[in-house]
Protein backbone atom coordinates (compact mmCIF):
# COMPACT_ATOMS: atom_id res chain seq x y z
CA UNK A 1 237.75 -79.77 185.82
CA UNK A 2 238.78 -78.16 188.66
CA UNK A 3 237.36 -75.23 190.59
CA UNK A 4 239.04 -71.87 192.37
CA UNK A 5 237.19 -69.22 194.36
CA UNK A 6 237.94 -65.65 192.92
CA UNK A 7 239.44 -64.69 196.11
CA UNK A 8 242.28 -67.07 195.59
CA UNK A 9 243.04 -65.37 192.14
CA UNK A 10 242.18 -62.04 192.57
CA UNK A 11 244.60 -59.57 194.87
CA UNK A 12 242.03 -56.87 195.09
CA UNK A 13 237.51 -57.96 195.03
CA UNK A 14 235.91 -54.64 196.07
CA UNK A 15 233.13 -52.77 195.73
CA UNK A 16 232.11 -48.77 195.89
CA UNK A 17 229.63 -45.68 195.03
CA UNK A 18 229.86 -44.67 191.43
CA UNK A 19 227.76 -41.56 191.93
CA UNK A 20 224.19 -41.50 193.89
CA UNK A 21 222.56 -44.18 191.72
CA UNK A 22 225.55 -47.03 190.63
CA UNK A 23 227.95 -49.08 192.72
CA UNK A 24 231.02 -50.00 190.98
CA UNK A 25 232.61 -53.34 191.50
CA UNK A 26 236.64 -53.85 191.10
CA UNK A 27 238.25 -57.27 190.40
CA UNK A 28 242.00 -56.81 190.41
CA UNK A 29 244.05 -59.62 189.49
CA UNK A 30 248.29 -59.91 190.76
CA UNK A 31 249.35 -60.98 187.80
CA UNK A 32 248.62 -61.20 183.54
CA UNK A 33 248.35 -65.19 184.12
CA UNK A 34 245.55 -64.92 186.89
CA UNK A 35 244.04 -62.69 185.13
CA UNK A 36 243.83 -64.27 181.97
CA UNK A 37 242.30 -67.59 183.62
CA UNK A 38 239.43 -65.86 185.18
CA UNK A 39 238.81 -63.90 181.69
CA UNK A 40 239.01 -66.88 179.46
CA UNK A 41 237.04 -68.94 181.38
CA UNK A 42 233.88 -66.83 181.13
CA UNK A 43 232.98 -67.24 184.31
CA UNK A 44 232.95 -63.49 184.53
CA UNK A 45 230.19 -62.24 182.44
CA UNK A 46 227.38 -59.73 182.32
CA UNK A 47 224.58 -62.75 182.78
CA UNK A 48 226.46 -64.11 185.34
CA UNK A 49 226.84 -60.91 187.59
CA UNK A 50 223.32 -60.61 186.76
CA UNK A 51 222.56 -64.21 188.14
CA UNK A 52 224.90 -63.70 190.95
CA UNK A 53 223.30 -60.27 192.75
CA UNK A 54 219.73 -61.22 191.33
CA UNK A 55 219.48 -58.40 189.07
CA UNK A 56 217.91 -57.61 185.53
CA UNK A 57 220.75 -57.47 183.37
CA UNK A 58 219.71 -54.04 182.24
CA UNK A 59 220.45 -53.20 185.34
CA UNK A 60 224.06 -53.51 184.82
CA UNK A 61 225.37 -50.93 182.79
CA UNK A 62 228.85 -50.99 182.23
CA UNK A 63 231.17 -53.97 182.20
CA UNK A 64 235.13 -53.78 181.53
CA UNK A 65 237.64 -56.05 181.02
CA UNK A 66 241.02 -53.93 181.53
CA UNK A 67 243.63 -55.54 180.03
CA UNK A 68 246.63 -53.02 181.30
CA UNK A 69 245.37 -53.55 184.71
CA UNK A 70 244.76 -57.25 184.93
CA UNK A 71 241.22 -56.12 186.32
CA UNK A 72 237.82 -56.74 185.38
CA UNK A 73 235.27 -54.09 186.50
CA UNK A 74 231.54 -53.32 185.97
CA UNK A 75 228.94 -50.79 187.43
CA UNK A 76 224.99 -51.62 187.73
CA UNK A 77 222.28 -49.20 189.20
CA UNK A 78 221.05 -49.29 192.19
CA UNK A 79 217.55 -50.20 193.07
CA UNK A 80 217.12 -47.19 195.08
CA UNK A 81 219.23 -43.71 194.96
CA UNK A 82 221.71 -43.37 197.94
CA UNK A 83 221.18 -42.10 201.45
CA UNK A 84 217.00 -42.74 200.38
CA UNK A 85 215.24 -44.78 202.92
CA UNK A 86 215.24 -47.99 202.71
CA UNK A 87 218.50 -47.94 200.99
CA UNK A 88 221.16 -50.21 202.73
CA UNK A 89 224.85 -49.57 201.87
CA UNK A 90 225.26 -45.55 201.56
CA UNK A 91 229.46 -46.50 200.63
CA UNK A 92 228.41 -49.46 198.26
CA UNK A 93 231.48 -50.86 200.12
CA UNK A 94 229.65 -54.12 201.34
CA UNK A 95 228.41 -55.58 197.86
CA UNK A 96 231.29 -57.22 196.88
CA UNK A 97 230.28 -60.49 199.44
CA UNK A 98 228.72 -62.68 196.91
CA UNK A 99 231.97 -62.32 194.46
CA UNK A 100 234.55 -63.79 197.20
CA UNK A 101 233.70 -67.43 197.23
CA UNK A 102 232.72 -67.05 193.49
CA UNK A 103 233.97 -70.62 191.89
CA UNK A 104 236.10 -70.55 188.82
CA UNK A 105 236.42 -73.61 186.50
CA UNK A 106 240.51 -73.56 186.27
């Protein structure tokens, strides 16, 4: 079986603030085919974002696979409220890293 990173299928990997306590991740895929592949393949799932950012599950509390926009999304809380101290992404712009080089069985 062979393997593809997500940024090779995806057009659009990004992350941002959903409010003072979520970040919202956005997976946006060119095309219906691409799209299809990443969502059949399961490699997108909420125990695997879980196991990829090292969160509790619970933690993740929404999770969307859009099938007019070719896009998978999902939201999980953060650990600490926004602009707090200690707190290290006040955009939630830079948490999308871990989802670039993300392997997909193809």
């Amino acid at each position: 079986m062979n393997t593809r990173r997500l940024s090779e299928l995806a057009k659009t990997i990004r992350s941002k603030n959903a409010g003072p306590d979520y970040i919202t991740f956005d997976i946006i895929f060119p095309d219906k085919e691409s799209y299809e592949l990443v969502k059949k393949s399961k490699a997108i799932t909420v125990p695997k974002v879980a196991k990829l950012y090292s969160v509790p599950e619970k933690r993740i509390v929404s999770f969307v696979e859009y099938d007019p926009g070719n896009a998978i999304k999902f939201t999980f809380q953060r650990e600490k409220p926004n602009g707090t101290l200690g707190e290290t992404d006040l955009f939630g712009c830079q948490q999308y890293g871990p989802l670039i080089d993300y392997e997909i069985s193809v």
